[in-house]
C-alpha atoms as a PDB file:
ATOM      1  CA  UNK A   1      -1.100  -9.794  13.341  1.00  0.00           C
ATOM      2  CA  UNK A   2      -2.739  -9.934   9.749  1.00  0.00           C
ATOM      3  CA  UNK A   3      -2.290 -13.391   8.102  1.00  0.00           C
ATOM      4  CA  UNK A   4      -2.555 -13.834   3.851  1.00  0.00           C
ATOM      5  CA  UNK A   5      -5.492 -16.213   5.289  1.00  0.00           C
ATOM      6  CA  UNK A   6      -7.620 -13.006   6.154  1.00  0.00           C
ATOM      7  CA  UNK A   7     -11.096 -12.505   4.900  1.00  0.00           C
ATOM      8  CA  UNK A   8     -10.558 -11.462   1.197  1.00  0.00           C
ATOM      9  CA  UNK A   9     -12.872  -8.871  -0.231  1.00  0.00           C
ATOM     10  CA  UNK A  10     -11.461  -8.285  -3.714  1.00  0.00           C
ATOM     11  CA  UNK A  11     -14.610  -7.664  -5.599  1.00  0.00           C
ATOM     12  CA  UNK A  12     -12.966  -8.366  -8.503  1.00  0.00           C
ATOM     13  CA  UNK A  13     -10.489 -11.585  -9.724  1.00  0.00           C
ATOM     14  CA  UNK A  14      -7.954  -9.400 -11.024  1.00  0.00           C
ATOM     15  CA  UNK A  15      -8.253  -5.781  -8.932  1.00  0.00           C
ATOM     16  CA  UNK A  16      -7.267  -6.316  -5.034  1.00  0.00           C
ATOM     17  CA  UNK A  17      -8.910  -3.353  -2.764  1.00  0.00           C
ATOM     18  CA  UNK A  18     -11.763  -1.851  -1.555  1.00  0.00           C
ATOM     19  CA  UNK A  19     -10.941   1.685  -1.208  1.00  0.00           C
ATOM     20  CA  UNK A  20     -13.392   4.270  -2.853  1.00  0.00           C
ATOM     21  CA  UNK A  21     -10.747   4.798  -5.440  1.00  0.00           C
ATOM     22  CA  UNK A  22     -10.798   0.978  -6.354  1.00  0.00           C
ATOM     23  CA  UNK A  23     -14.172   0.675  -6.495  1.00  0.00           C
ATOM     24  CA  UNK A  24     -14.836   3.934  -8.635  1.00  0.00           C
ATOM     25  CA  UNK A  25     -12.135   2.661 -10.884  1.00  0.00           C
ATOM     26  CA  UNK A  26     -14.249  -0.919 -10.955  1.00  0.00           C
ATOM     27  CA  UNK A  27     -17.701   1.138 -11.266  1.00  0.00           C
ATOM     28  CA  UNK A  28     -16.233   2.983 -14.746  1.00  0.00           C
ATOM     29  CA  UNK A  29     -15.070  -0.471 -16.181  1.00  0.00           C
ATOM     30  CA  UNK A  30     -18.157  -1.948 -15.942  1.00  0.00           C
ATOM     31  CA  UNK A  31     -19.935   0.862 -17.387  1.00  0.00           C
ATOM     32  CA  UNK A  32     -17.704   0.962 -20.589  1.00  0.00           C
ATOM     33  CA  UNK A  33     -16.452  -2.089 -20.840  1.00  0.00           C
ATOM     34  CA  UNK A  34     -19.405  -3.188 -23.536  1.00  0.00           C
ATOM     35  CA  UNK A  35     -18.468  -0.015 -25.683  1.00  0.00           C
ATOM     36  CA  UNK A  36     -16.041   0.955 -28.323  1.00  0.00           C
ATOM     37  CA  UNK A  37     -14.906   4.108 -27.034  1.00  0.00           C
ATOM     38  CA  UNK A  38     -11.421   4.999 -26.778  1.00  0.00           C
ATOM     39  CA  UNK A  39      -9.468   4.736 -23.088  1.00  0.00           C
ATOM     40  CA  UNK A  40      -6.856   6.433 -21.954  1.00  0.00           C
ATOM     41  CA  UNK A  41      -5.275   5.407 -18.457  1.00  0.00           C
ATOM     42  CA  UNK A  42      -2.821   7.254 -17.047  1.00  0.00           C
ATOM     43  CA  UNK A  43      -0.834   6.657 -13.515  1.00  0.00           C
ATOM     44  CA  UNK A  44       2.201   5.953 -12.225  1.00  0.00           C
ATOM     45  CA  UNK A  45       4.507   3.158 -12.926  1.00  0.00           C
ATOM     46  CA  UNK A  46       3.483   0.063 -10.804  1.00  0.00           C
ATOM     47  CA  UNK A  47      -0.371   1.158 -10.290  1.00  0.00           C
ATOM     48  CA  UNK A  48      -1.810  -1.613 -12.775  1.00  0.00           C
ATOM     49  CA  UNK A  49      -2.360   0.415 -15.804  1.00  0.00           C
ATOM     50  CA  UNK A  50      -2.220  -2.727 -17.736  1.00  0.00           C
ATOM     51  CA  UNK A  51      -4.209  -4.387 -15.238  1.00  0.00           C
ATOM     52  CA  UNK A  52      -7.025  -2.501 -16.031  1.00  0.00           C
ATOM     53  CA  UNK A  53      -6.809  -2.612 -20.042  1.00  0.00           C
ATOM     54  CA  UNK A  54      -6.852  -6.918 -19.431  1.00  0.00           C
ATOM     55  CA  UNK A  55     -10.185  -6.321 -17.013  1.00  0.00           C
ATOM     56  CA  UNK A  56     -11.702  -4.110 -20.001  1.00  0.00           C
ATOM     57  CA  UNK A  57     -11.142  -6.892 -22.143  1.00  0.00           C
ATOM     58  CA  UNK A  58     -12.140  -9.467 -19.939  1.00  0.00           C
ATOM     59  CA  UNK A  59     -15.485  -7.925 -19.641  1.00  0.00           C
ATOM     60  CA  UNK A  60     -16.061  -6.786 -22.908  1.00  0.00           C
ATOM     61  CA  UNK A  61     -18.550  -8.571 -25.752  1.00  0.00           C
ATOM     62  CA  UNK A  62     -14.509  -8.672 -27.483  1.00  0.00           C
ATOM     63  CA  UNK A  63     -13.152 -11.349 -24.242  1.00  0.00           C
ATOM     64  CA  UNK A  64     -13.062 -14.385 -27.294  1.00  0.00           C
ATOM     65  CA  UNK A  65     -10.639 -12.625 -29.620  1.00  0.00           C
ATOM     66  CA  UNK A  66      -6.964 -11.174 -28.513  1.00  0.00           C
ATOM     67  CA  UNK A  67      -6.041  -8.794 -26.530  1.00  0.00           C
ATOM     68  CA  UNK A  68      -2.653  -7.625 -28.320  1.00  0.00           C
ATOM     69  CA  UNK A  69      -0.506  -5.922 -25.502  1.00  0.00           C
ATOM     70  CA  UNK A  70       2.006  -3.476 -27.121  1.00  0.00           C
ATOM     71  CA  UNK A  71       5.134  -1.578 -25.042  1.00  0.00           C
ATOM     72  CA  UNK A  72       5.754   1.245 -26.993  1.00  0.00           C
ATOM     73  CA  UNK A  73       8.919   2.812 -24.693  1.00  0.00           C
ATOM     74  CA  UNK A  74      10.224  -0.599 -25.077  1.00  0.00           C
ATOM     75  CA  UNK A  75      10.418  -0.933 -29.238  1.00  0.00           C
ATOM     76  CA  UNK A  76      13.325   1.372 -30.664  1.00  0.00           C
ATOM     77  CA  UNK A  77      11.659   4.225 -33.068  1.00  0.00           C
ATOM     78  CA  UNK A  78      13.069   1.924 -36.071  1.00  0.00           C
ATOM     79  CA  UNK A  79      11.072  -0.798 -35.250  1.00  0.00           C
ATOM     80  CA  UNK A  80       7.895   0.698 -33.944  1.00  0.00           C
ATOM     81  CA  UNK A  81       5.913   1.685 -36.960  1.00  0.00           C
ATOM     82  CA  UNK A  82       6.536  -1.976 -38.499  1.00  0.00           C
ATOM     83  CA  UNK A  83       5.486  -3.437 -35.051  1.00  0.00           C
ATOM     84  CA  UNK A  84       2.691  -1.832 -34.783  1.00  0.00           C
ATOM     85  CA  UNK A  85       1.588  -1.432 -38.298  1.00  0.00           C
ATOM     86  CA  UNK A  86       3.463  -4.009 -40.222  1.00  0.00           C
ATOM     87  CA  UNK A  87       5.633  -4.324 -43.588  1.00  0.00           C
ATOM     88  CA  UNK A  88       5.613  -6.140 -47.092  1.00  0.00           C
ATOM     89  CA  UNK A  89       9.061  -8.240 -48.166  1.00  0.00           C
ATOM     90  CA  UNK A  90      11.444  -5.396 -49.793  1.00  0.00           C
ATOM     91  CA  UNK A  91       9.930  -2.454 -48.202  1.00  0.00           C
ATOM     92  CA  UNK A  92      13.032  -1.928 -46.149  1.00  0.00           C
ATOM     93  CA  UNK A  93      16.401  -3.338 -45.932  1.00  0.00           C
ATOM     94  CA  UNK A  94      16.137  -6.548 -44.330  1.00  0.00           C
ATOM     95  CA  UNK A  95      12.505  -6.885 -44.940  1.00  0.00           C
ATOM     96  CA  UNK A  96      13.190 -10.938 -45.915  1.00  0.00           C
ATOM     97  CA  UNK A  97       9.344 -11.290 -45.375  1.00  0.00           C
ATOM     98  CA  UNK A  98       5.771  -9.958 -44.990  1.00  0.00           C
ATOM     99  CA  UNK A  99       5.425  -8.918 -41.775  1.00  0.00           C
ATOM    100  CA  UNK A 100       1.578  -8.989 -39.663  1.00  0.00           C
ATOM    101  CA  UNK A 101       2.158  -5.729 -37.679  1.00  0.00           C
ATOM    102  CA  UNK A 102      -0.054  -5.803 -34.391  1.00  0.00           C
ATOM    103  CA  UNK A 103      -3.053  -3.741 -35.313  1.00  0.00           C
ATOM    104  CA  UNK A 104      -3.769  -6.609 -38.049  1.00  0.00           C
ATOM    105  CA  UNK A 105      -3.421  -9.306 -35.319  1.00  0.00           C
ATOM    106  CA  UNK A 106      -5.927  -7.435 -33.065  1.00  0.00           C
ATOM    107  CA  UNK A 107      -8.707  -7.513 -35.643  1.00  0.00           C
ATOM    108  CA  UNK A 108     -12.009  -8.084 -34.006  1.00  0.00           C
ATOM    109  CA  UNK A 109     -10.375  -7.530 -30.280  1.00  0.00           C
ATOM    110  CA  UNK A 110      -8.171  -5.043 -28.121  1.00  0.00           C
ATOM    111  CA  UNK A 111      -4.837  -3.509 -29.086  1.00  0.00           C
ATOM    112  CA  UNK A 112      -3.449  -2.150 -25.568  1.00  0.00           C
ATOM    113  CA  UNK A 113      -1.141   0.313 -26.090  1.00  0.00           C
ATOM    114  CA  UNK A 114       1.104   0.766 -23.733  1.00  0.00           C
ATOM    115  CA  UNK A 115       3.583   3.690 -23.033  1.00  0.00           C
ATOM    116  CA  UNK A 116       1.812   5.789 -25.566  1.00  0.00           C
ATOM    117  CA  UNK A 117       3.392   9.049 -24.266  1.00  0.00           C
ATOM    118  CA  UNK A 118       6.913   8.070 -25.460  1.00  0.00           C
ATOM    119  CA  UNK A 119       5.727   6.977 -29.033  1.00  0.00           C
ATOM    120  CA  UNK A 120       7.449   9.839 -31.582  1.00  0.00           C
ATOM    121  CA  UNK A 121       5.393  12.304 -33.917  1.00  0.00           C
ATOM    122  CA  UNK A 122       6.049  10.820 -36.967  1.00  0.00           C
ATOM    123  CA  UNK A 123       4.260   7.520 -36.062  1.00  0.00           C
ATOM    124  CA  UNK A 124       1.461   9.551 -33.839  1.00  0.00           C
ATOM    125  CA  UNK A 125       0.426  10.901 -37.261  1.00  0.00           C
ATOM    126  CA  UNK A 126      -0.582   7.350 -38.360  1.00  0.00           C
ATOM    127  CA  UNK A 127      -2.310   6.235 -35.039  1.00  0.00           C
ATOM    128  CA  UNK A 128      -4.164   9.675 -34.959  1.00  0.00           C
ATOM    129  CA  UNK A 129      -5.547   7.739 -38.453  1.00  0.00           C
ATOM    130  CA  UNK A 130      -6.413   4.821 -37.132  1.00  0.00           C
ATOM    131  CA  UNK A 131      -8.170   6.078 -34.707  1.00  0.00           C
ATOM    132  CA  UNK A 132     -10.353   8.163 -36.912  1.00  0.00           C
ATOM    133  CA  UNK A 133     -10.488   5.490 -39.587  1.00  0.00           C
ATOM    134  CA  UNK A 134      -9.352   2.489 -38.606  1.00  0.00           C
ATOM    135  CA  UNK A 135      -7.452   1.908 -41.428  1.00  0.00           C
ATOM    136  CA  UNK A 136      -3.704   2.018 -42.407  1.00  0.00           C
ATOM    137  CA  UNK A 137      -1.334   0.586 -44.905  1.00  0.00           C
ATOM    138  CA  UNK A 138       1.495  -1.864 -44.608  1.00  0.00           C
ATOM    139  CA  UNK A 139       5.130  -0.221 -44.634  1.00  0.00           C
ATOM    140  CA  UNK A 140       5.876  -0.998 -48.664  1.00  0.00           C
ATOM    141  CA  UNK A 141       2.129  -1.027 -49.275  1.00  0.00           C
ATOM    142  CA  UNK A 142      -0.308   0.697 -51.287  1.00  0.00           C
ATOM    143  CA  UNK A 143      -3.023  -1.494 -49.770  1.00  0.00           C
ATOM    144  CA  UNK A 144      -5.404   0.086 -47.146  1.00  0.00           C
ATOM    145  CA  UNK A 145      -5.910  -2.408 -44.584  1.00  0.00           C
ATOM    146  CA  UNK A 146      -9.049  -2.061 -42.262  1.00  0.00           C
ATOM    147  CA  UNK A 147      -9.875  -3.158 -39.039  1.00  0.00           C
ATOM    148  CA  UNK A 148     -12.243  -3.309 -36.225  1.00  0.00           C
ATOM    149  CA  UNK A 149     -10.683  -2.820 -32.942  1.00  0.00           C
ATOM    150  CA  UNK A 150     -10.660  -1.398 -29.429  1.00  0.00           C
ATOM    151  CA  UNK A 151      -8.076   0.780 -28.350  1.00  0.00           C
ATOM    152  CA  UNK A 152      -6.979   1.537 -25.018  1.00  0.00           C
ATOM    153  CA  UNK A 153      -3.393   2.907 -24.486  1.00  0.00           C
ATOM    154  CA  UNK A 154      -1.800   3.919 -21.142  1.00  0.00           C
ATOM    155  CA  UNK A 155       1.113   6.438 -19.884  1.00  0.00           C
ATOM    156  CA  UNK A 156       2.854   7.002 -17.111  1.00  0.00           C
ATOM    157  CA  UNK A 157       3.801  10.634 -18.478  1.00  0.00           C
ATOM    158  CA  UNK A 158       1.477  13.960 -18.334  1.00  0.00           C
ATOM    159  CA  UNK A 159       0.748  14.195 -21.679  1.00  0.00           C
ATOM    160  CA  UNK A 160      -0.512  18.011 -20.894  1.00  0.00           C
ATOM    161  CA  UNK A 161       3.153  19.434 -19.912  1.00  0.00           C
ATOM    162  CA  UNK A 162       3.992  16.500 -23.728  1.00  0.00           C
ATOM    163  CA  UNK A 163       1.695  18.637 -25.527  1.00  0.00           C
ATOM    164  CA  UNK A 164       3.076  22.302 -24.768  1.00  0.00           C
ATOM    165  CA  UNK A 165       6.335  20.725 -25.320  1.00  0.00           C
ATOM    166  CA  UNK A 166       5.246  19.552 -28.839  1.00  0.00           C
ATOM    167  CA  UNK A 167       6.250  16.404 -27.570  1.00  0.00           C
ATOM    168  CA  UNK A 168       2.303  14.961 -28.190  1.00  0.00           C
ATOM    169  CA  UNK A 169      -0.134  15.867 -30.560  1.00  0.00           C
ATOM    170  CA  UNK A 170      -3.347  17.568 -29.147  1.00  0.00           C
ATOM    171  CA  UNK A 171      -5.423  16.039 -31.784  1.00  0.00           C
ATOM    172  CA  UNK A 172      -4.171  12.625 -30.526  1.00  0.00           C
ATOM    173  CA  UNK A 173      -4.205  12.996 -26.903  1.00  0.00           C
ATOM    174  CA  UNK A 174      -8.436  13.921 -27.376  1.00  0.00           C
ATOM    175  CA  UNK A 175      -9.177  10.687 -30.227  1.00  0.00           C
ATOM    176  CA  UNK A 176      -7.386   9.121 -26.998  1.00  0.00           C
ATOM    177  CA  UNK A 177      -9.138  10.066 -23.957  1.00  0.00           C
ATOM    178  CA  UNK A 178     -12.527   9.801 -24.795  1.00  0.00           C
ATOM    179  CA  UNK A 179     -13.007   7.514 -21.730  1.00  0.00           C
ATOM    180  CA  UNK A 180     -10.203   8.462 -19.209  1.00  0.00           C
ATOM    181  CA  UNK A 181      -9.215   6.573 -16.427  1.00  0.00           C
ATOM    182  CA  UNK A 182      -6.322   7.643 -13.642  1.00  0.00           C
ATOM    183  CA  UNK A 183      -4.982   5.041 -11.607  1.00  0.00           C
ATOM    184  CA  UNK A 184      -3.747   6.176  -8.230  1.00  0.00           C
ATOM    185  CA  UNK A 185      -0.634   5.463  -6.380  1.00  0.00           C
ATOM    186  CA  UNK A 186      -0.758   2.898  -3.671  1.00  0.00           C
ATOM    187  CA  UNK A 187      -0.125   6.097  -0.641  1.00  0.00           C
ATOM    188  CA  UNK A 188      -3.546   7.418  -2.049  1.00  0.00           C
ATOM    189  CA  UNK A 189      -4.760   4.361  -1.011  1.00  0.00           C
ATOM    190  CA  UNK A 190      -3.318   2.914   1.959  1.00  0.00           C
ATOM    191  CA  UNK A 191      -6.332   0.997   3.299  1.00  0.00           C
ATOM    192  CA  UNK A 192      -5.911  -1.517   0.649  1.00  0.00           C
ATOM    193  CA  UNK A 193      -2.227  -2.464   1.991  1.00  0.00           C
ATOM    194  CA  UNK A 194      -3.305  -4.983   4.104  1.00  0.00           C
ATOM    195  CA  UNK A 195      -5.410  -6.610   1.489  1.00  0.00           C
ATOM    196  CA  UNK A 196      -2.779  -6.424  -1.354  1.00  0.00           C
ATOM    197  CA  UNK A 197      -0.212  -8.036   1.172  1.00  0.00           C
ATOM    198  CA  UNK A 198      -2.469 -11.100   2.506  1.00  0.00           C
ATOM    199  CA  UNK A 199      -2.618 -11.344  -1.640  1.00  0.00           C
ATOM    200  CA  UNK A 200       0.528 -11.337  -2.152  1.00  0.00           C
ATOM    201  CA  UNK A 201       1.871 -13.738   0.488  1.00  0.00           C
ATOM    202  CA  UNK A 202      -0.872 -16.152  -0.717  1.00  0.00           C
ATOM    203  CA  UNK A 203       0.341 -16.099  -4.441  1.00  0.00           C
ATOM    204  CA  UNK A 204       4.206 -16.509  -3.483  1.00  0.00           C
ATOM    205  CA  UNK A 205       3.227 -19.110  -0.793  1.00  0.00           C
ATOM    206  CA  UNK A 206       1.384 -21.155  -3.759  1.00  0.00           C
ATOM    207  CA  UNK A 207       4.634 -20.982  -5.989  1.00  0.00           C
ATOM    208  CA  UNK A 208       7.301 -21.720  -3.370  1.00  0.00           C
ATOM    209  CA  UNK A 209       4.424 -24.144  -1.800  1.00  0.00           C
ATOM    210  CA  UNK A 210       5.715 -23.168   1.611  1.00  0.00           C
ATOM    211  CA  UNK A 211       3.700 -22.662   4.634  1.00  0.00           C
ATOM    212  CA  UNK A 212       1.709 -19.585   5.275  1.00  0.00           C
ATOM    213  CA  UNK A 213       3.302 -16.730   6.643  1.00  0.00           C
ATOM    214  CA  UNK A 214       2.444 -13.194   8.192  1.00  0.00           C
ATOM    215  CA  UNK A 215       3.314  -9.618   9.109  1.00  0.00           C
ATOM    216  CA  UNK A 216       3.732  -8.773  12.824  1.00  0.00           C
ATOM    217  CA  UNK A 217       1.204  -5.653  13.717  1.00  0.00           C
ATOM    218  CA  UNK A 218       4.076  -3.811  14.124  1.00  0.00           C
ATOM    219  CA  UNK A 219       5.838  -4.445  10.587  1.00  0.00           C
ATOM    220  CA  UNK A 220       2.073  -4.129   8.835  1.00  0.00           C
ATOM    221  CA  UNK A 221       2.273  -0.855  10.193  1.00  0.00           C
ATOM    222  CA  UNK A 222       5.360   0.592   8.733  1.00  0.00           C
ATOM    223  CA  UNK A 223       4.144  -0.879   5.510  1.00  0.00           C
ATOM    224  CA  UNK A 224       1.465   1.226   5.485  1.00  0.00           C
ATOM    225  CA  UNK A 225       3.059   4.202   6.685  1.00  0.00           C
ATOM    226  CA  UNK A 226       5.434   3.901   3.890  1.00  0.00           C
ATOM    227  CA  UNK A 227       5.095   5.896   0.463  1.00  0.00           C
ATOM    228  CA  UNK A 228       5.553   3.301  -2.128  1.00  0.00           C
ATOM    229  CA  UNK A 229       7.297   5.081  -4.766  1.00  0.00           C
ATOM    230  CA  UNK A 230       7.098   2.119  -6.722  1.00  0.00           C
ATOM    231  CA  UNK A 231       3.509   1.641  -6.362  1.00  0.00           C
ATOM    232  CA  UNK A 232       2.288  -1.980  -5.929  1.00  0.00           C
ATOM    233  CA  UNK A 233       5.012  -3.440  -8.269  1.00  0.00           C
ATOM    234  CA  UNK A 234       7.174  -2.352  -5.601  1.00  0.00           C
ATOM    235  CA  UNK A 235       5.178  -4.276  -2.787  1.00  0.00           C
ATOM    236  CA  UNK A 236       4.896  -7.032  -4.414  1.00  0.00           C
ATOM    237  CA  UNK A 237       9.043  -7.134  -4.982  1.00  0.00           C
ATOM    238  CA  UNK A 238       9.393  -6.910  -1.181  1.00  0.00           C
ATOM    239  CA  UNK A 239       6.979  -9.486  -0.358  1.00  0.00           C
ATOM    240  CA  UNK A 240       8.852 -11.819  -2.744  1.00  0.00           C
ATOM    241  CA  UNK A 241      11.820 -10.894  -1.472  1.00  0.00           C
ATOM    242  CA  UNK A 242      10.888 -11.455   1.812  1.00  0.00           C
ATOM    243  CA  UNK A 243       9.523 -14.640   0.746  1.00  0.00           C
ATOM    244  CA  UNK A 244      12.886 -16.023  -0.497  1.00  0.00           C
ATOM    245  CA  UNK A 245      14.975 -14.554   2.285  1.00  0.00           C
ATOM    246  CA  UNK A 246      13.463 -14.587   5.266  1.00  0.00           C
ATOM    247  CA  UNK A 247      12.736 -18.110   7.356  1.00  0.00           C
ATOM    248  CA  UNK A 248      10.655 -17.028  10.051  1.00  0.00           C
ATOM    249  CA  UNK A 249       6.868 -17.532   9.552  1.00  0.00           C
ATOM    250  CA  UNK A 250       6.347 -13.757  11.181  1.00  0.00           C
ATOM    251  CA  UNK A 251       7.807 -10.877   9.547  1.00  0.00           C
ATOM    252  CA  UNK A 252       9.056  -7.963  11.765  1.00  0.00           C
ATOM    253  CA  UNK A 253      10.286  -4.539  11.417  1.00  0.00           C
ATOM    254  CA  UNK A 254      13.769  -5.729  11.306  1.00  0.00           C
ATOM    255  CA  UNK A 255      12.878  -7.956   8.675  1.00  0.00           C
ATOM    256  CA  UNK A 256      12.404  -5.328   6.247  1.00  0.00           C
ATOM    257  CA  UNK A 257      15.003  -3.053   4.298  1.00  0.00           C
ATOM    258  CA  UNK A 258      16.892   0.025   5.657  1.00  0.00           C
ATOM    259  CA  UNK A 259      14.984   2.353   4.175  1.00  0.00           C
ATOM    260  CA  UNK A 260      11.830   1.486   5.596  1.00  0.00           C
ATOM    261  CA  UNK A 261      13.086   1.588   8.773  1.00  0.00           C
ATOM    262  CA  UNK A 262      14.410   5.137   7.903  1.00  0.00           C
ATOM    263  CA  UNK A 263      10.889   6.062   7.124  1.00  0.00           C
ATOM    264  CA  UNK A 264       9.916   4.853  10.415  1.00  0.00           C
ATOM    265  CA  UNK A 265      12.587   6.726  12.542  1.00  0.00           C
ATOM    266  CA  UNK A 266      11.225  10.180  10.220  1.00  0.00           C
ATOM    267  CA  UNK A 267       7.324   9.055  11.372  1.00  0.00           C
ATOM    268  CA  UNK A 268       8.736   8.686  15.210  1.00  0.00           C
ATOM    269  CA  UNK A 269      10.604  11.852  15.194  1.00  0.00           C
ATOM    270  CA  UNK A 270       8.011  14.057  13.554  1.00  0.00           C
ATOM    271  CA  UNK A 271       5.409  12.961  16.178  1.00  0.00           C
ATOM    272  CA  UNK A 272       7.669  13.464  18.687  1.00  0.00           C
ATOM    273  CA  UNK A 273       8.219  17.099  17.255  1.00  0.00           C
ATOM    274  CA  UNK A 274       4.750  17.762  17.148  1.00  0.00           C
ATOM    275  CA  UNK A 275       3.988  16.105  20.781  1.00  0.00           C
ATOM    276  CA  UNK A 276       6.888  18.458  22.062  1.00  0.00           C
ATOM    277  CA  UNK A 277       5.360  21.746  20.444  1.00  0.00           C
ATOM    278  CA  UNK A 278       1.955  20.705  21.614  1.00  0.00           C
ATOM    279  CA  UNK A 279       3.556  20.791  25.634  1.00  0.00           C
END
């Protein structure tokens, strides 16, 4: 059995692995961490994008000022370019007051942007100019605003297929990636299962202050057998779950949901394909 009171070997507060993806992804962060050049991080949903723009910061000679975290996909079109940019009272109807738009409140830190890929043209025009000049104007201003800032911004789309779909600008997508980083999905990277679960159990066992549980060998197993479509967000959802629902202090196989054990049945009968065809 593997208990969440195994060794840890994290090398790092915030990333949990030590798979030679991990640690190249570790071994770039340090390296530009202390510079101003532009990231780009890219990966599917759940692999700790964000993770990695807060470690950036966190490292950086910018850790004392903000870090300003923006969701682009989650901010309707109307609302994005005064979000990010801000507005002056009257520009717009229902403008009742001057709005601080985010770039202004990350003046002398990080701006994460987050989502990029779903942000429309019309406002990738006016990033594209901030990140050339790192300037802009309110909406309802004539007055150019300047700031010093880091940008890192993140997608979970391919910004390639985006930019032969005129979906992206081309000129953006290279002010962007000057330092690119691509996170990998957790079934590129099953050795750090074990680690990310003892985590995992640990952190939910501190909030529900319960005692300390574990995964049979057996259930460990399927875990890492499985794909993880959801990446680690979606390990992390069945540990909690787990957590909550489950009294025993060992977790089995029948502990977990039907369609891991589906995956499991798949695994058994595809050796037992390949065990036939080999006699």
């Amino acid at each position: 059995m593997i208990s969440h009171a195994g060794k840890k070997d994290f090398r790092s507060e915030v990333f949990i692995g030590n798979s030679p993806e991990i640690l190249n992804i570790l071994n770039i962060i340090n390296k530009v961490a202390d510079e101003d050049a532009t990231i780009l991080i890219t990966g599917e949903s759940g692999t700790g994008k964000e993770i990695v723009a807060k470690e950036v910061h966190k490292k950086s000679r910018r850790r004392t000022e903000p870090l300003i975290t923006v969701n682009c996909g989650a901010i309707p079109f109307e609302l994005l370019e005064s979000e990010l940019f801000g507005h002056e009272r009257g520009a717009f109807t229902g403008a009742h007051r001057e709005r601080i738009g985010r770039f202004e409140l990350a003046d002398n830190g990080t701006i994460f942007l987050d989502e990029i890929g779903d942000v429309r043209p019309e406002i990738q025009v006016k990033l594209l100019r901030v990140l050339q000049k790192h300037s802009f104007e309110r909406i309802g201003s004539t007055q150019t605003i300047t700031v010093n800032i880091r940008i890192i911004a993140a997608t979970n789309k391919n910004l390639d297929h985006s930019i032969a779909e005129g979906k992206f600008r081309e000129d953006l997508f290279y002010r962007l990636s000057v330092i690119p980083i691509k996170m990998p999905p957790l079934r590129d990277r099953k050795s750090d299962i074990p680690l990310l679960v003892n985590h995992f159990l640990e952190k939910f066992q501190a909030i529900r202050k319960t005692k300390e549980k574990e995964f049979s060998n057996e259930a460990l197993d399927v875990l890492i057998q499985y794909d993880w479509p959801g990446n680690i967000r979606e390990l992390e959802n069945l540990i909690e779950r787990l957590s909550v629902l489950v009294d025993k202090r060992v977790f089995d196989v029948s502990d977990l949901p039907e369609n891991f054990l589906q995956k499991k049945q798949e695994g058994f009968e595809k050796s037992a394909a390949r065990l036939k065809k080999d006699i």
